[in-house]
Protein backbone atom coordinates (compact mmCIF):
# COMPACT_ATOMS: atom_id res chain seq x y z
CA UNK A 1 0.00 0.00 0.00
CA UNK A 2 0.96 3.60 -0.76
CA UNK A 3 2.40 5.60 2.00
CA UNK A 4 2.41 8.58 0.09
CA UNK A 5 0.02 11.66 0.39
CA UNK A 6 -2.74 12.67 -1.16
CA UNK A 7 -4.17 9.11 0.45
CA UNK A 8 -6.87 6.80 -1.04
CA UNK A 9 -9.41 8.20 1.49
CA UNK A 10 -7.92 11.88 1.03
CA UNK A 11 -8.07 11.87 -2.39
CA UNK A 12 -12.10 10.37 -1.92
CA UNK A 13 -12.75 13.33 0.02
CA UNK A 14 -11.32 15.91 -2.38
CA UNK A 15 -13.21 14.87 -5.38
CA UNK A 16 -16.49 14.68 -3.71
CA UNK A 17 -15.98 17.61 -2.39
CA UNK A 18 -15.56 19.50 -5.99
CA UNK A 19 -17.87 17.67 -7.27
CA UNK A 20 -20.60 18.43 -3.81
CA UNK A 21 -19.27 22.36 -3.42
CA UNK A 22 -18.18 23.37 -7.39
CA UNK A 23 -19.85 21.10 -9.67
CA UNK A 24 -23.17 19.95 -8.86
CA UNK A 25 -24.21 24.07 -8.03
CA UNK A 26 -22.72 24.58 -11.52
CA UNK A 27 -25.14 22.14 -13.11
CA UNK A 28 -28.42 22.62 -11.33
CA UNK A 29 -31.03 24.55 -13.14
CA UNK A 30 -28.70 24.39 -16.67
CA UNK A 31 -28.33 20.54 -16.86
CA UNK A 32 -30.53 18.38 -15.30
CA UNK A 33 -29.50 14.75 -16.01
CA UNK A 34 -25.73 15.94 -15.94
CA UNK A 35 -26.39 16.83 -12.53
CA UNK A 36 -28.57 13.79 -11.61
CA UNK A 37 -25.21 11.95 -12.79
CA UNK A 38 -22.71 13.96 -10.22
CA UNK A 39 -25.23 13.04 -7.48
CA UNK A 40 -24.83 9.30 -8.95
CA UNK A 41 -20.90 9.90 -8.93
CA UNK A 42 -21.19 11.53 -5.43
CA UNK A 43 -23.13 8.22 -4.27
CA UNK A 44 -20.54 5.95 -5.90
CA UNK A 45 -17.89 7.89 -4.07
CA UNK A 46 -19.66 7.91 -0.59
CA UNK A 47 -19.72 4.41 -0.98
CA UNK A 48 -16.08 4.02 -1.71
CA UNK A 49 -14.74 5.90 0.80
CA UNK A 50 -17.44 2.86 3.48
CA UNK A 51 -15.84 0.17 2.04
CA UNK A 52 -12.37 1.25 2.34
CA UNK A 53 -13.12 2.27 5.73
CA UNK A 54 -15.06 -0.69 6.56
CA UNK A 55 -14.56 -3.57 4.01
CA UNK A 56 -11.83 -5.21 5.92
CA UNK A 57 -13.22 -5.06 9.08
CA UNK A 58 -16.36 -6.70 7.43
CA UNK A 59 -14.06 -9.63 5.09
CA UNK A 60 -12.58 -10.22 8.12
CA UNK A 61 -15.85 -10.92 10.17
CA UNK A 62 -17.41 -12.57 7.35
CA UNK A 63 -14.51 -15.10 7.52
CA UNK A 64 -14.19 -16.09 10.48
CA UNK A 65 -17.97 -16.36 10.48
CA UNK A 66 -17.67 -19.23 7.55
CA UNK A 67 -15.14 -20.84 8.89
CA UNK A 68 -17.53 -21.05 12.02
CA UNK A 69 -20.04 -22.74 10.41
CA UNK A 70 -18.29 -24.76 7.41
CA UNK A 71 -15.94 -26.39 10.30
CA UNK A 72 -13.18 -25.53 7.57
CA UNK A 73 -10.32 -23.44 6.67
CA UNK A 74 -9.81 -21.36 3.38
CA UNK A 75 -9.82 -17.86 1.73
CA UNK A 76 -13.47 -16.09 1.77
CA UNK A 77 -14.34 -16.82 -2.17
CA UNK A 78 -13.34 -20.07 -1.89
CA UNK A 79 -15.42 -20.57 1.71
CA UNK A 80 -18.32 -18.27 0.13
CA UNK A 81 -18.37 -20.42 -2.83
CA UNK A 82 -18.32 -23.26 -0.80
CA UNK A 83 -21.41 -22.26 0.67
CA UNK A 84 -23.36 -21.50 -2.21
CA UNK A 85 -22.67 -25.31 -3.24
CA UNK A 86 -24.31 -26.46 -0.06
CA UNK A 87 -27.02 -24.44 -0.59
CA UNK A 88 -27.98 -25.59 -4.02
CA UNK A 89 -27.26 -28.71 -2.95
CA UNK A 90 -29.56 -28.64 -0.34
CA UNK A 91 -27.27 -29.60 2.23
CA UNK A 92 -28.20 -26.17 4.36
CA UNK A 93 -31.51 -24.15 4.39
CA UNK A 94 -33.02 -22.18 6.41
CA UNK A 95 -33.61 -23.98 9.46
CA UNK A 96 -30.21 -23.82 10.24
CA UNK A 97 -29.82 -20.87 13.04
CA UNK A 98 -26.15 -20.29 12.39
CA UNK A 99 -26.93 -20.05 8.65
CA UNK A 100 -29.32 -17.62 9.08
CA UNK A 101 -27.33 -15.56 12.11
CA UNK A 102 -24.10 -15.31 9.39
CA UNK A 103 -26.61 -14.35 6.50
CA UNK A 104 -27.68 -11.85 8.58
CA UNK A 105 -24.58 -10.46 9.53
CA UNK A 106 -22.75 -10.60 6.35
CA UNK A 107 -26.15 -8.80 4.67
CA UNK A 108 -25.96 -6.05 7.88
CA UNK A 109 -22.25 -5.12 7.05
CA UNK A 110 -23.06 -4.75 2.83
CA UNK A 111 -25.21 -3.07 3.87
CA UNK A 112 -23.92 -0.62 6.28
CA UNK A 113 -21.12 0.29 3.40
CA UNK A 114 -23.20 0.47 0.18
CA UNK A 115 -26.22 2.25 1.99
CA UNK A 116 -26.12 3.24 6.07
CA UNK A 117 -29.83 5.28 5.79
CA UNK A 118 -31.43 1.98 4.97
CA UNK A 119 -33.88 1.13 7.69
């Protein structure tokens, strides 16, 4: 990872902020899908800056969570993938309570990074 400055999250913060503060003023009232489209950028960006804040804090959980509950060890696509067999398989469903608590969980964090007003 890059020690140098401007930082990932810096450099997230600067362009939303030209395109929030300069930009998006420019555009409203002359164009109205250009500026629909900053918002949209502005969004994206918002939800950037969550999952590089947040993301490995929420692999990490995630993990450890399938690794609970499919008694193995392994990298989270592999153990996600995993999962998704046994499901289609039929081998887990929904009656399983630690299914359903990691579902849960994993859904919560996505969640929490691509949109933290939803509730």
């Amino acid at each position: 990872m890059a020690q140098d400055r401007p930082t990932a999250p810096e450099l997230l913060d600067a362009i939303s902020g030209f395109l929030r503060n300069e930009a998006l003023p420019a555009l409203e009232g002359l164009d109205a899908r250009l500026a629909f489209q900053v918002k949209v950028a502005l969004n994206s960006l918002a939800i950037l800056s969550r999952e590089w804040q947040r993301g490995p804090q929420a692999d990490a959980a995630e993990l450890q969570r399938l690794k609970a509950l499919l008694g193995r060890d392994g990298d989270l696509p592999t153990l996600n993938a995993e999962l998704c067999r046994q499901l289609r398989a039929g081998e887990r469903d929904e009656r399983n309570a630690a299914l359903m608590d990691h579902l849960r969980a994993t859904i919560a964090e996505k969640i929490a990074i691509a949109n933290p007003r939803w509730r």
